[in-house]
PDB file of N, CA and C in Angstrom:
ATOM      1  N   UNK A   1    -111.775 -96.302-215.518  1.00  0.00           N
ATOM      2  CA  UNK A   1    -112.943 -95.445-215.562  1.00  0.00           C
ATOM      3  C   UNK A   1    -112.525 -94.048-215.097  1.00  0.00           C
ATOM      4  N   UNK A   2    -113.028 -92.905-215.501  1.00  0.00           N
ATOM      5  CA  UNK A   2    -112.518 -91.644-215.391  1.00  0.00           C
ATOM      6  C   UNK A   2    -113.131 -91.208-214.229  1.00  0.00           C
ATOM      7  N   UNK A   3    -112.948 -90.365-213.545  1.00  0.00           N
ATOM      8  CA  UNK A   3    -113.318 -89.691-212.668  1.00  0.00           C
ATOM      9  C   UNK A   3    -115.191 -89.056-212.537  1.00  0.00           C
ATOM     10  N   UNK A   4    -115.021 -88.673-213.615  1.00  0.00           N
ATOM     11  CA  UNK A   4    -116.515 -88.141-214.313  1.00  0.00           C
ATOM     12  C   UNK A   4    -117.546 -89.096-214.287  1.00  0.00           C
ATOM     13  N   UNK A   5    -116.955 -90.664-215.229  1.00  0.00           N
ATOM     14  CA  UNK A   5    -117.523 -92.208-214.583  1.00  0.00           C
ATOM     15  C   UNK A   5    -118.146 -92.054-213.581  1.00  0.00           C
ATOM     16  N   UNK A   6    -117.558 -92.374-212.877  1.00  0.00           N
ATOM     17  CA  UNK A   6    -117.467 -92.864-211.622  1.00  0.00           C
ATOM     18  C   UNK A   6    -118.220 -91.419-210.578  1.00  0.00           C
ATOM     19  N   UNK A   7    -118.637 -90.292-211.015  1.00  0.00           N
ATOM     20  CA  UNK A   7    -119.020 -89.053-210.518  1.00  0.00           C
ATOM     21  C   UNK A   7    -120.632 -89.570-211.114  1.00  0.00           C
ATOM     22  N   UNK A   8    -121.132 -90.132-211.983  1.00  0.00           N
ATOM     23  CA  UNK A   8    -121.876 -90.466-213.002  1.00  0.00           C
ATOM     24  C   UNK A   8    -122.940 -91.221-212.130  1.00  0.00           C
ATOM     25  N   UNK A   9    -122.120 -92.405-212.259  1.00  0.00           N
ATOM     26  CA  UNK A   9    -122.458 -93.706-211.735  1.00  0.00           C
ATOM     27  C   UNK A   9    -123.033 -93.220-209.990  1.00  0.00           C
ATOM     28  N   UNK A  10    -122.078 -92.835-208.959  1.00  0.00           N
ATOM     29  CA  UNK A  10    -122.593 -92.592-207.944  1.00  0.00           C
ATOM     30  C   UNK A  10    -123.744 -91.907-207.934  1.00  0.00           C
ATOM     31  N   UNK A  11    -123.878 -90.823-208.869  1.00  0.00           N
ATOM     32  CA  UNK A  11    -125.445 -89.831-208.949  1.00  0.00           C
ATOM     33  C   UNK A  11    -126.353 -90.786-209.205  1.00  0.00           C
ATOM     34  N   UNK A  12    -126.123 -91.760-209.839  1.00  0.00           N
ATOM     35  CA  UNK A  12    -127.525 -92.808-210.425  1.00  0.00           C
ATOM     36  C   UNK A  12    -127.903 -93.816-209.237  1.00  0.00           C
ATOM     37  N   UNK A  13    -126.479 -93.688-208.453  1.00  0.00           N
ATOM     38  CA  UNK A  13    -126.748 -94.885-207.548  1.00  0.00           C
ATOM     39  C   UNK A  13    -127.699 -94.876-206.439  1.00  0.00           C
ATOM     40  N   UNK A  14    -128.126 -93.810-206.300  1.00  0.00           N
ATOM     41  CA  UNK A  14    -128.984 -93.186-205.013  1.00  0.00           C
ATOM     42  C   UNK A  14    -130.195 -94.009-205.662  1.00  0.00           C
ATOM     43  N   UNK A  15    -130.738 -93.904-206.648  1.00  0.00           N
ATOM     44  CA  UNK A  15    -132.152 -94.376-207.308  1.00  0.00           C
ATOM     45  C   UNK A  15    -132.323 -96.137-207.094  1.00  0.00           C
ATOM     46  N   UNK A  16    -130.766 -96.135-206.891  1.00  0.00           N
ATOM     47  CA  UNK A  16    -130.986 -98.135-206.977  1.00  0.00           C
ATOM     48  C   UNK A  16    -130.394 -97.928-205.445  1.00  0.00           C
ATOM     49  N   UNK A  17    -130.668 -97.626-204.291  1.00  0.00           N
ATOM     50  CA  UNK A  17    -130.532 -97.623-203.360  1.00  0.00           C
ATOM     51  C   UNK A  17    -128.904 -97.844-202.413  1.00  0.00           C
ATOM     52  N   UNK A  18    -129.018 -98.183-201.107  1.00  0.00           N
ATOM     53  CA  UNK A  18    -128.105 -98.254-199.985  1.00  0.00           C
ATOM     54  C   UNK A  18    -126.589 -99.218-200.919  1.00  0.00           C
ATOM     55  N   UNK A  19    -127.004-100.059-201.399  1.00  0.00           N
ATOM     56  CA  UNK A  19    -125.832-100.742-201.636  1.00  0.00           C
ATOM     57  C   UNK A  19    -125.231-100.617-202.450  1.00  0.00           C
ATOM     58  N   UNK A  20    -125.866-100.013-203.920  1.00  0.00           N
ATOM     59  CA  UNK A  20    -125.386 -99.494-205.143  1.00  0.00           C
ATOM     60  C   UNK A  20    -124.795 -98.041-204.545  1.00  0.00           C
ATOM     61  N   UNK A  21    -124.903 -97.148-203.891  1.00  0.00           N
ATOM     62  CA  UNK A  21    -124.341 -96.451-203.565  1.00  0.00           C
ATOM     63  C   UNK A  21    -123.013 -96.228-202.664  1.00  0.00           C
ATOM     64  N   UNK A  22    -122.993 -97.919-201.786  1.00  0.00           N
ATOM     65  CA  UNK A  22    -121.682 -97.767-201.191  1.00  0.00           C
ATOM     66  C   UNK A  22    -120.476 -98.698-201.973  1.00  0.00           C
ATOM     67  N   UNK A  23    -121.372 -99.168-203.004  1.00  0.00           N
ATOM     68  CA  UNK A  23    -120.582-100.027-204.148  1.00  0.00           C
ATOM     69  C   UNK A  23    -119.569 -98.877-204.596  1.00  0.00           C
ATOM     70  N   UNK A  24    -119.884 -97.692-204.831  1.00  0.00           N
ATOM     71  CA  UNK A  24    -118.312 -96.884-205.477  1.00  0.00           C
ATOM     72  C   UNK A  24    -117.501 -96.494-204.438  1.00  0.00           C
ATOM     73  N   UNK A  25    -117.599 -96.953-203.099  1.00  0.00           N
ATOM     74  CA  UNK A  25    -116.620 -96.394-201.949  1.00  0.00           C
ATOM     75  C   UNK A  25    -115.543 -97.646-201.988  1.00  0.00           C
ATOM     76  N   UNK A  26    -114.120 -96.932-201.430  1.00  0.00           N
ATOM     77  CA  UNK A  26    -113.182 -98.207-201.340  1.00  0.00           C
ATOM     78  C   UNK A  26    -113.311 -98.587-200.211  1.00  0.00           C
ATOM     79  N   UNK A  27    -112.954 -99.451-199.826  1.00  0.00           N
ATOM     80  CA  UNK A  27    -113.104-100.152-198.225  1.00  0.00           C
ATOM     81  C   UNK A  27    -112.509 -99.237-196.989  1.00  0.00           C
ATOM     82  N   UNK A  28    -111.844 -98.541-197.190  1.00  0.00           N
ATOM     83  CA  UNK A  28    -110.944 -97.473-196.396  1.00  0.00           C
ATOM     84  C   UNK A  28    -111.410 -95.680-196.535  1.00  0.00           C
ATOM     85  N   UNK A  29    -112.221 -95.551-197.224  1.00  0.00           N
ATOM     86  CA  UNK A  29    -112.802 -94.736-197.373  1.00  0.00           C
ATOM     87  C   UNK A  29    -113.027 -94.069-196.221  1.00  0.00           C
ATOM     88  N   UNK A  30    -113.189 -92.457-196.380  1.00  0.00           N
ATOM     89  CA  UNK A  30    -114.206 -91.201-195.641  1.00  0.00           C
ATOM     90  C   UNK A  30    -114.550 -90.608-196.102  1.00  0.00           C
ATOM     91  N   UNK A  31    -115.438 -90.002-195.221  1.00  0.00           N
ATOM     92  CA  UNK A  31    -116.760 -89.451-195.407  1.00  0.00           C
ATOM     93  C   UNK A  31    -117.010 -88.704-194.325  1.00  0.00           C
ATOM     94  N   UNK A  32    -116.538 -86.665-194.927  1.00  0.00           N
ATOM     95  CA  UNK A  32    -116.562 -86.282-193.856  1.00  0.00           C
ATOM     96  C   UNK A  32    -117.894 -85.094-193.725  1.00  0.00           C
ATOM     97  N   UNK A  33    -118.136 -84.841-192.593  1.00  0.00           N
ATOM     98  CA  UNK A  33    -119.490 -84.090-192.767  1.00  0.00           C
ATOM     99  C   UNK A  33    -119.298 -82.945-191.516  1.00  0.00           C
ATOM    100  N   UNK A  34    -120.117 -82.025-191.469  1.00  0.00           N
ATOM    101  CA  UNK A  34    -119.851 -80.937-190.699  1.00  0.00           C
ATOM    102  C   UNK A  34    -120.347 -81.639-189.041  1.00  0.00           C
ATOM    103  N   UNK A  35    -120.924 -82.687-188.950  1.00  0.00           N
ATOM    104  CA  UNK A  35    -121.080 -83.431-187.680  1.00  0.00           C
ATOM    105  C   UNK A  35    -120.153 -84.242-187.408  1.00  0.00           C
ATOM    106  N   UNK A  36    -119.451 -85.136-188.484  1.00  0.00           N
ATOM    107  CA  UNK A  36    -118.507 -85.989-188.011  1.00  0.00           C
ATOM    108  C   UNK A  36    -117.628 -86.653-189.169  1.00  0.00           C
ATOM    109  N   UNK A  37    -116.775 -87.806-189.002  1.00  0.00           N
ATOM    110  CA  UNK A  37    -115.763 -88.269-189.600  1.00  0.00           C
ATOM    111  C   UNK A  37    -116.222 -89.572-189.515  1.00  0.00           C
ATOM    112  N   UNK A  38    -116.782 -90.290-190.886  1.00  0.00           N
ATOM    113  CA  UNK A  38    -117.255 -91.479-191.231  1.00  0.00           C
ATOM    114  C   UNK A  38    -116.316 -92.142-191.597  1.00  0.00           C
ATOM    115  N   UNK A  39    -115.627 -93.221-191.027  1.00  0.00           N
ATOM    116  CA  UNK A  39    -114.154 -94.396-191.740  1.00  0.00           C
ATOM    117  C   UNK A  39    -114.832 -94.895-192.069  1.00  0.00           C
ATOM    118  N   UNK A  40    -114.473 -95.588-193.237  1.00  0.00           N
ATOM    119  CA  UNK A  40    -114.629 -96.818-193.680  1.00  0.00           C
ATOM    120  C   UNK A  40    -116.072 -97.255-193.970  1.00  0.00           C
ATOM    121  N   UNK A  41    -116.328 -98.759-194.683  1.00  0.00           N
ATOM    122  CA  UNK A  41    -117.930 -98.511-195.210  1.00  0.00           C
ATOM    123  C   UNK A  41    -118.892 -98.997-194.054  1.00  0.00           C
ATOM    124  N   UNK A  42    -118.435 -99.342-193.380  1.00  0.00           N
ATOM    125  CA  UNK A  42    -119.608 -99.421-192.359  1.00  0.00           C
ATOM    126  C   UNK A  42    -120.352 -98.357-192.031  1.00  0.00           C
ATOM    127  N   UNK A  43    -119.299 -97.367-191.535  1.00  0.00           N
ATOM    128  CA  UNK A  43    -119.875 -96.105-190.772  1.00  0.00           C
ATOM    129  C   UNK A  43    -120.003 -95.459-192.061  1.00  0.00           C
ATOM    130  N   UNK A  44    -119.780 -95.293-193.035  1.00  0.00           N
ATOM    131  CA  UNK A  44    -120.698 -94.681-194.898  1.00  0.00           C
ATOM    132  C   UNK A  44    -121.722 -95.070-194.173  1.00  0.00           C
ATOM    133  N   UNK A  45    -121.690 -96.857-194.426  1.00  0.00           N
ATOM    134  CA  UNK A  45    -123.262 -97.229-194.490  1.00  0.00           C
ATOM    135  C   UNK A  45    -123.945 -96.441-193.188  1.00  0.00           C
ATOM    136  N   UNK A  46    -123.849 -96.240-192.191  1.00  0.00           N
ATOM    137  CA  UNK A  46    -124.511 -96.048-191.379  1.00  0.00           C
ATOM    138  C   UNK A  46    -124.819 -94.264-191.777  1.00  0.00           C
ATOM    139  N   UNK A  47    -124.041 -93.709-191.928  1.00  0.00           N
ATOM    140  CA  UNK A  47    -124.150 -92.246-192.812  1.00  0.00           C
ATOM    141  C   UNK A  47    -125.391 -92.371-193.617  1.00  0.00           C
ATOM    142  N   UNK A  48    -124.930 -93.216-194.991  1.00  0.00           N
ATOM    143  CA  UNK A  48    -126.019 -92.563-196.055  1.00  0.00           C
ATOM    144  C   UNK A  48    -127.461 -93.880-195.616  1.00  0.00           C
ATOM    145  N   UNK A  49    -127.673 -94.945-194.644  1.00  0.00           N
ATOM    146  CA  UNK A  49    -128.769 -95.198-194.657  1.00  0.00           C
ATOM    147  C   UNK A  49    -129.629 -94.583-193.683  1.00  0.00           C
ATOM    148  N   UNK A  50    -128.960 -92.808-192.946  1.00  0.00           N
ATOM    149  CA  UNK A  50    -129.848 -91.918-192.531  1.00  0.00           C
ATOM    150  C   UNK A  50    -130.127 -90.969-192.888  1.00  0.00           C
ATOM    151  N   UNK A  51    -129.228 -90.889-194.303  1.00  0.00           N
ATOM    152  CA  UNK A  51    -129.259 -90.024-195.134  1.00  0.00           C
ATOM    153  C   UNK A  51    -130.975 -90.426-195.532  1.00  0.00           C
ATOM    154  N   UNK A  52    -130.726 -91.455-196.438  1.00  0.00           N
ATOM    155  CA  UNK A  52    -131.210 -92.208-197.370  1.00  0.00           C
ATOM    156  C   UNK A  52    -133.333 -92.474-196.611  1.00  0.00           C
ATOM    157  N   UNK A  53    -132.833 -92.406-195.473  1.00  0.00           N
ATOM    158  CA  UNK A  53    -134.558 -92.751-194.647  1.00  0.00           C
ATOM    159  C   UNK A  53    -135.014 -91.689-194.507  1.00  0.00           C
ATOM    160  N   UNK A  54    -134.321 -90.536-194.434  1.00  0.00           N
ATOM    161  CA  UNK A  54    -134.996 -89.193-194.265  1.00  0.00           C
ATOM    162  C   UNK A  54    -135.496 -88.249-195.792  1.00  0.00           C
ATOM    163  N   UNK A  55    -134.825 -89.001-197.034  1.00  0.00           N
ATOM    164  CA  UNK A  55    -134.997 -88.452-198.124  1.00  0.00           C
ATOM    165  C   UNK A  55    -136.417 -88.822-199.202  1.00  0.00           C
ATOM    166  N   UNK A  56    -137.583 -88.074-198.800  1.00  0.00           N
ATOM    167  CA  UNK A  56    -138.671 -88.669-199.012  1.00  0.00           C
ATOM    168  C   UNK A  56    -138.824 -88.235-200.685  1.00  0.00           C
ATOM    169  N   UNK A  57    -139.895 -89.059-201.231  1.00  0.00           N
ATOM    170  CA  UNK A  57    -140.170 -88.797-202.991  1.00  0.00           C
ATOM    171  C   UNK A  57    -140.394 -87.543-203.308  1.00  0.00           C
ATOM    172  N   UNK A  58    -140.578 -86.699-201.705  1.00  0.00           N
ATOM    173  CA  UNK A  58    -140.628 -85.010-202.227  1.00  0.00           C
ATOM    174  C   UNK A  58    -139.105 -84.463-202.134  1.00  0.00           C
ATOM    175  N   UNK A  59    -138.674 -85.262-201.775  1.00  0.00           N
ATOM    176  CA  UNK A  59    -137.065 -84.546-201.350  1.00  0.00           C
ATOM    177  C   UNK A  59    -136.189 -84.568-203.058  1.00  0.00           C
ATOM    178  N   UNK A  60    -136.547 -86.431-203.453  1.00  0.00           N
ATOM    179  CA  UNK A  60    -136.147 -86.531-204.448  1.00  0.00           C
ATOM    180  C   UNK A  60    -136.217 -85.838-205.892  1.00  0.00           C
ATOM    181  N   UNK A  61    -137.704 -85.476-205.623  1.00  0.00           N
ATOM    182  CA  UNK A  61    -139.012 -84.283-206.654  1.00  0.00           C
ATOM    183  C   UNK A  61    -137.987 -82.841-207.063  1.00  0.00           C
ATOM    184  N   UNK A  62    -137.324 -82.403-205.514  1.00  0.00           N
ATOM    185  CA  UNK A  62    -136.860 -81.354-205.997  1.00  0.00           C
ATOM    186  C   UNK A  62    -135.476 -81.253-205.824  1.00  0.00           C
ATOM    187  N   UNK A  63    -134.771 -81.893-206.089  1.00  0.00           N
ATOM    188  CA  UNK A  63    -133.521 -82.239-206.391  1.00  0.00           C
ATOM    189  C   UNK A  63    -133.006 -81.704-207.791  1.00  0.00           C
ATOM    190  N   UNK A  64    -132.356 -80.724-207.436  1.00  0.00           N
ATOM    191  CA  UNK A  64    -131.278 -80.001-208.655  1.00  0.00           C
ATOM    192  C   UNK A  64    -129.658 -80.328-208.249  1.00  0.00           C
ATOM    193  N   UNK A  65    -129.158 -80.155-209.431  1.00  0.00           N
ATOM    194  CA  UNK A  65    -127.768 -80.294-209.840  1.00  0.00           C
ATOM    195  C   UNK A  65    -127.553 -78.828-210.264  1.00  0.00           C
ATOM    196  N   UNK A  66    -126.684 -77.812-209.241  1.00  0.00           N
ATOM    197  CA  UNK A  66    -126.547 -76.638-210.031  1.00  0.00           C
ATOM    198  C   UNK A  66    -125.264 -76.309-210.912  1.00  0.00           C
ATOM    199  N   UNK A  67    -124.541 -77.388-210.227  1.00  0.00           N
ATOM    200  CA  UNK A  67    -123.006 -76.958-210.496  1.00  0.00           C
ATOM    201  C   UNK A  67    -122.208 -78.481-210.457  1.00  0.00           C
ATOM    202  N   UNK A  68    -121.888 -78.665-211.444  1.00  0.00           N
ATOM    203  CA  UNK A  68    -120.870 -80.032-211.404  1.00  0.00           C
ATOM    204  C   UNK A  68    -119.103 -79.943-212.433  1.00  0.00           C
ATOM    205  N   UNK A  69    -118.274 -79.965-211.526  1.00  0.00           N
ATOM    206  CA  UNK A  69    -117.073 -80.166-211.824  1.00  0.00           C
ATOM    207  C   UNK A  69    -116.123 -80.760-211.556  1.00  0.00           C
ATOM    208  N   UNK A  70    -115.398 -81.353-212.702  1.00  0.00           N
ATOM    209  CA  UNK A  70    -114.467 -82.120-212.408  1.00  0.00           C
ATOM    210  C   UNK A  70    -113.170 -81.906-212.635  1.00  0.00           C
ATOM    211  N   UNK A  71    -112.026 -82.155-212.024  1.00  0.00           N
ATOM    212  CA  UNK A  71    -110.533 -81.808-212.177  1.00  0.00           C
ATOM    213  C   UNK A  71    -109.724 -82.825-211.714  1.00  0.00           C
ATOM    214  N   UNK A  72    -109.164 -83.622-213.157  1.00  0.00           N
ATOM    215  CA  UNK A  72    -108.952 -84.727-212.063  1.00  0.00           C
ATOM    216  C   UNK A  72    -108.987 -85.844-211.339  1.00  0.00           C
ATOM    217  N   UNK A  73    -108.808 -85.937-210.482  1.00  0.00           N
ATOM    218  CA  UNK A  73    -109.334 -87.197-209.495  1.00  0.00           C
ATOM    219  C   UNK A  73    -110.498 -86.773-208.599  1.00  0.00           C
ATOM    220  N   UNK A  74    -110.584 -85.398-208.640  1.00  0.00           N
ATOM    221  CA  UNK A  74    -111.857 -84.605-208.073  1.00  0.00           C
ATOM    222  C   UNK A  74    -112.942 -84.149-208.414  1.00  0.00           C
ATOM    223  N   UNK A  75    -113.705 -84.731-207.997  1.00  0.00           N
ATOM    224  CA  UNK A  75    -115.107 -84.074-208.353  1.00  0.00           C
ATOM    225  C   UNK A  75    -116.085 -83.320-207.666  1.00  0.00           C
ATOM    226  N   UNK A  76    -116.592 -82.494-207.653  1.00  0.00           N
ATOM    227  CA  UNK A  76    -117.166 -81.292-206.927  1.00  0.00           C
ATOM    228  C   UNK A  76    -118.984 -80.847-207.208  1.00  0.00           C
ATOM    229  N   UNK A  77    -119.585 -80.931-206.338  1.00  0.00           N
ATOM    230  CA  UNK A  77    -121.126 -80.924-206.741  1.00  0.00           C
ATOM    231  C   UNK A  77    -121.825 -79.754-205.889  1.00  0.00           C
ATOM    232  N   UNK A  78    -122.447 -79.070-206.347  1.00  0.00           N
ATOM    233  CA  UNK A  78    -123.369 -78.221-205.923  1.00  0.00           C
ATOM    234  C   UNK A  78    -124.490 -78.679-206.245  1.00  0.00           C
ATOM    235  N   UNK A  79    -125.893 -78.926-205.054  1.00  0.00           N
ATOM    236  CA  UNK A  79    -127.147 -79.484-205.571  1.00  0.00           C
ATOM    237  C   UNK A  79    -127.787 -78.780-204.289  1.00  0.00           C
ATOM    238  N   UNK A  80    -128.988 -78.998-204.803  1.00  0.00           N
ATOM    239  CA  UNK A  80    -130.144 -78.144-203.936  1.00  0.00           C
ATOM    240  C   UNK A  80    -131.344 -79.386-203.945  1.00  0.00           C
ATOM    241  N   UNK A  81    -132.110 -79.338-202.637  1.00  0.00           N
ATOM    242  CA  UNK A  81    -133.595 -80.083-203.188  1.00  0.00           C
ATOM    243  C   UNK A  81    -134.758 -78.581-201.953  1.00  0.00           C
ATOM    244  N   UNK A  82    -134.889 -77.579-202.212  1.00  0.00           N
ATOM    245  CA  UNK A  82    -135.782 -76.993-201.474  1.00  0.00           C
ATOM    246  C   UNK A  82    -136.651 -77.195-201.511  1.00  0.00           C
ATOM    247  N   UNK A  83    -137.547 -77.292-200.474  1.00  0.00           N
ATOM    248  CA  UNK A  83    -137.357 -76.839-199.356  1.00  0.00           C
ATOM    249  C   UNK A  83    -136.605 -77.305-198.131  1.00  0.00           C
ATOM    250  N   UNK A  84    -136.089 -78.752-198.748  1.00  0.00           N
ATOM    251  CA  UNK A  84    -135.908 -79.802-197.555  1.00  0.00           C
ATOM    252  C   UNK A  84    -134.432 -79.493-197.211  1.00  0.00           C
ATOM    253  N   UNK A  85    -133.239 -78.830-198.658  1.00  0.00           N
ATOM    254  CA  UNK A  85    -131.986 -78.723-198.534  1.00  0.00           C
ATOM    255  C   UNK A  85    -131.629 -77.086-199.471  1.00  0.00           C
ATOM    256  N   UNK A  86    -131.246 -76.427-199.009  1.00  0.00           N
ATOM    257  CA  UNK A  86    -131.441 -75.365-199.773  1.00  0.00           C
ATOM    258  C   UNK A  86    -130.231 -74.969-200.523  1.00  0.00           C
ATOM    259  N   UNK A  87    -128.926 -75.842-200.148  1.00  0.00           N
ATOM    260  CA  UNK A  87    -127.999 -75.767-200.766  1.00  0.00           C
ATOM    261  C   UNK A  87    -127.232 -77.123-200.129  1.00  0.00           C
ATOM    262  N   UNK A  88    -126.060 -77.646-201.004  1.00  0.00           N
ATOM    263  CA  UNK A  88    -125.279 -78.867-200.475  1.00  0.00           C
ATOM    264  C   UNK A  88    -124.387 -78.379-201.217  1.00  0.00           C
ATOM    265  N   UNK A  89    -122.607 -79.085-201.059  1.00  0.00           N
ATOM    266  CA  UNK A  89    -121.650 -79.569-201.277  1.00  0.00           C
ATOM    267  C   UNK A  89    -121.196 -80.727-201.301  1.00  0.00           C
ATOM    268  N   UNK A  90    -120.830 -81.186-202.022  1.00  0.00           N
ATOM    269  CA  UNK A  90    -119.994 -82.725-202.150  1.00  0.00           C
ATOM    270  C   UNK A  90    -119.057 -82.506-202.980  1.00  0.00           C
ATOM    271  N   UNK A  91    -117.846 -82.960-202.422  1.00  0.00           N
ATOM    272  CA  UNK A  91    -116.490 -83.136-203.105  1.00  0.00           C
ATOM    273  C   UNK A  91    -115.766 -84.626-202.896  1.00  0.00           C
ATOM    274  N   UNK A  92    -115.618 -85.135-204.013  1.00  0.00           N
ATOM    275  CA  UNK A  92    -115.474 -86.746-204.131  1.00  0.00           C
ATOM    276  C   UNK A  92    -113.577 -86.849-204.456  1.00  0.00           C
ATOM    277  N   UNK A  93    -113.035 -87.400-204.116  1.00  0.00           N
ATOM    278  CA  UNK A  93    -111.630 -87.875-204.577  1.00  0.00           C
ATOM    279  C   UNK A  93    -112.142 -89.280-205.029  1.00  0.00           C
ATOM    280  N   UNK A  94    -111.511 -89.807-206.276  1.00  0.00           N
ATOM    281  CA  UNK A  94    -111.346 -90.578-207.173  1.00  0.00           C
ATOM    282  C   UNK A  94    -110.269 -91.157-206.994  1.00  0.00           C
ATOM    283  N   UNK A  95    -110.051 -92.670-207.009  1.00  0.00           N
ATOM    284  CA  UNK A  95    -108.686 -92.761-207.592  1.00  0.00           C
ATOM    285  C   UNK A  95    -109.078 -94.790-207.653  1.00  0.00           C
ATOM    286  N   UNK A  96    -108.980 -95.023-208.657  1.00  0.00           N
ATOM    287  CA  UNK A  96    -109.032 -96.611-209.066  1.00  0.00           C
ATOM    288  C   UNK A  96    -110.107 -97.030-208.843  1.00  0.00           C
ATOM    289  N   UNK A  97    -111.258 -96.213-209.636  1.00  0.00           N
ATOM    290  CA  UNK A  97    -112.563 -96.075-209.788  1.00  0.00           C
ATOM    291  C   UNK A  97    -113.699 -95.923-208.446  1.00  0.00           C
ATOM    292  N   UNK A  98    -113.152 -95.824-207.217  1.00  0.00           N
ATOM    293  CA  UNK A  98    -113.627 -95.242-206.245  1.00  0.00           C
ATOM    294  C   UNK A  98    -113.486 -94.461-205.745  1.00  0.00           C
ATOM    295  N   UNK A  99    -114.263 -94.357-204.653  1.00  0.00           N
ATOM    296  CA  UNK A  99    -114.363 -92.641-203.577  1.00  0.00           C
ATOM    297  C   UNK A  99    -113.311 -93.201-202.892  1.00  0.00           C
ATOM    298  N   UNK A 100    -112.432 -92.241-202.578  1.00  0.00           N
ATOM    299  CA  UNK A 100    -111.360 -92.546-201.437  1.00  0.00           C
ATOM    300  C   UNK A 100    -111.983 -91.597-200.357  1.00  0.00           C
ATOM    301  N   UNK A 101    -112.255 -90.368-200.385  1.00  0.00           N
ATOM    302  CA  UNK A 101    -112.586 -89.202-199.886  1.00  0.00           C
ATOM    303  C   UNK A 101    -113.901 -88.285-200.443  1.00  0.00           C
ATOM    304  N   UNK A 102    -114.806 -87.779-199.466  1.00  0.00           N
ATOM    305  CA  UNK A 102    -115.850 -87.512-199.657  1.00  0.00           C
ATOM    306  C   UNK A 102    -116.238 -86.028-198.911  1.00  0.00           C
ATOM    307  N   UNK A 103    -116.008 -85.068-199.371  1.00  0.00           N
ATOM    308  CA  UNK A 103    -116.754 -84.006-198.091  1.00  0.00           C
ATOM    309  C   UNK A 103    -118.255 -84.006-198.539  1.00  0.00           C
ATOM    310  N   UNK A 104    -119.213 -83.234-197.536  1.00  0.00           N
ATOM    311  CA  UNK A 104    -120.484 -83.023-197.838  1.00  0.00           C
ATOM    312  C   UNK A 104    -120.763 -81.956-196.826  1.00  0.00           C
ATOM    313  N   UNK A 105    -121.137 -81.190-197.058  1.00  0.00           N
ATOM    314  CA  UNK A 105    -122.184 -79.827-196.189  1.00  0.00           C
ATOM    315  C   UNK A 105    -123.462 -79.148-196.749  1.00  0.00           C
ATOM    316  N   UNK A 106    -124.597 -79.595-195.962  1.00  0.00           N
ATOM    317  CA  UNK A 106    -125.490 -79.447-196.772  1.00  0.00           C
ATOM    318  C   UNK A 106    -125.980 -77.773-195.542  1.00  0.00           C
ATOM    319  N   UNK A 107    -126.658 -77.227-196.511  1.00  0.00           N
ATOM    320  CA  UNK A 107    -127.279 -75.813-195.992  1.00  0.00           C
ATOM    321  C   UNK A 107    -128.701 -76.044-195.505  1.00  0.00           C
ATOM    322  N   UNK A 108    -129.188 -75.223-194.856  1.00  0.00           N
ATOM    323  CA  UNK A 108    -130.852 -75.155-194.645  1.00  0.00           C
ATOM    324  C   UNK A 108    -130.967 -73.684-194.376  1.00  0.00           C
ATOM    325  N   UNK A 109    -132.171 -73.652-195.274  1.00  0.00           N
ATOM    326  CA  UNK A 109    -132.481 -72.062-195.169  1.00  0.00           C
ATOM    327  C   UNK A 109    -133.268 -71.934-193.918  1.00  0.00           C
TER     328      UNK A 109
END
């Protein structure tokens, strides 16, 4: 599966919730964020299911994709949901159809 796949698949996975979303991480995985350094899928899981409780049907409502690119084994996302996020980053490493590596920094205006 290509990189783009698998960039694909994770965007959809948020809609089918917590487990479909840590389904594209490899077991050794991170996940790093401007608060901290997530190993492995436990601490994901514990990441995106506070992600995931704080992201209400208005958060989801305004959720844009401004910028998506791929190079690679890398994939790179610019998305917005304002008022709640006024800008984000995510940069995914790929490699044998999972996330090996994950940055994320999200903005608030």
């Amino acid at each position: 599966m290509s990189t783009a796949a698998v960039f694909d698949r994770h965007l959809g996975a948020f809609a089918q919730g917590l487990d479909a979303v840590l389904a594209d991480y490899d077991a050794a995985a991170v996940v790093i964020t401007p608060d901290a350094v997530h190993h492995g899928i436990e601490e994901i899981r514990q990441f995106f299911a506070g992600f995931l409780a704080e992201a209400t049907p208005e958060f989801w409502a305004a959720f844009r994709v401004e910028t998506r690119q791929v190079a690679g084994e890398v994939a790179y996302l610019v998305w917005s949901a304002a008022p709640f996020v006024t800008r984000a980053t995510d940069t995914l490493l790929v490699r044998d159809d999972r996330i090996l590596v994950q940055t994320f920094t999200p903005f608030h205006g």
